[in-house]
Protein backbone atom coordinates (compact mmCIF):
# COMPACT_ATOMS: atom_id res chain seq x y z
CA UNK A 1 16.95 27.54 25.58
CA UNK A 2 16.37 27.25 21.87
CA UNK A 3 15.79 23.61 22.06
CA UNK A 4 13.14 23.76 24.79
CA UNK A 5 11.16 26.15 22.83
CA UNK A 6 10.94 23.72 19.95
CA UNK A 7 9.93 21.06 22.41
CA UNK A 8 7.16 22.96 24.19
CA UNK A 9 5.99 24.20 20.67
CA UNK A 10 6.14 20.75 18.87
CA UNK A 11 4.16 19.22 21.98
CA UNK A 12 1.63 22.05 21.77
CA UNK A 13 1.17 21.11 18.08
CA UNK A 14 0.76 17.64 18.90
CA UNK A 15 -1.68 17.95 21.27
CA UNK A 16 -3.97 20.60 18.44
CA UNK A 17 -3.77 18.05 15.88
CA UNK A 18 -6.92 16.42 14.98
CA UNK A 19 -8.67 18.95 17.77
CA UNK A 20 -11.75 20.61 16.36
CA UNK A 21 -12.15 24.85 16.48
CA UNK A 22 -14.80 23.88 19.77
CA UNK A 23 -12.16 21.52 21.32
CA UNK A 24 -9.15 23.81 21.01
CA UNK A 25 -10.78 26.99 22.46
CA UNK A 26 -12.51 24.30 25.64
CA UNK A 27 -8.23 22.98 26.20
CA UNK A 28 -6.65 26.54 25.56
CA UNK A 29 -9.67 28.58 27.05
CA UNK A 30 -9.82 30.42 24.12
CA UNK A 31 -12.34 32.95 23.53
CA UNK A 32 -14.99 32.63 20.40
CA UNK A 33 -14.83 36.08 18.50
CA UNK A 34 -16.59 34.74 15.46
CA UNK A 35 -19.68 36.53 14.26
CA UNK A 36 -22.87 33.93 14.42
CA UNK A 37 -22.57 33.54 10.46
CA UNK A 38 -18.78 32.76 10.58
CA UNK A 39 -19.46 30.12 13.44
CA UNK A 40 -21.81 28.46 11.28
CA UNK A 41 -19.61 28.37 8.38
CA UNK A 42 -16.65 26.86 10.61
CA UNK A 43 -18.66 24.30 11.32
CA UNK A 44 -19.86 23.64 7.71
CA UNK A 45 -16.40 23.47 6.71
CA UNK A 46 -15.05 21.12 10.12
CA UNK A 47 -17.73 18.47 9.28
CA UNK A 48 -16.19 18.19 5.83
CA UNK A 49 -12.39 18.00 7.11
CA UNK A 50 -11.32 14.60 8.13
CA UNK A 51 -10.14 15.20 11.43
């Protein structure tokens, strides 16, 4: 059992690599909870990562 929880947590993290914060929440329905000036600075900071 141990073993398939690595797998289906290694796979997870392969498919999030590279994703942006927009494209993770759109693939894992996951919710924005950011206030309007923390969005903006995720962004600021994701268009200086290289992703």
């Amino acid at each position: 059992m141990e073993g398939l929880l690595e797998l289906a947590c290694q796979t997870t993290a392969d498919m999030m690599t590279g994703m942006t914060v927009k494209k993770l929440r759109k693939t894992f329905k996951g919710e924005n909870d950011f206030a309007a000036e923390e969005e903006d600075a995720t962004g600021r900071r994701e268009e200086h990562m290289d992703l």
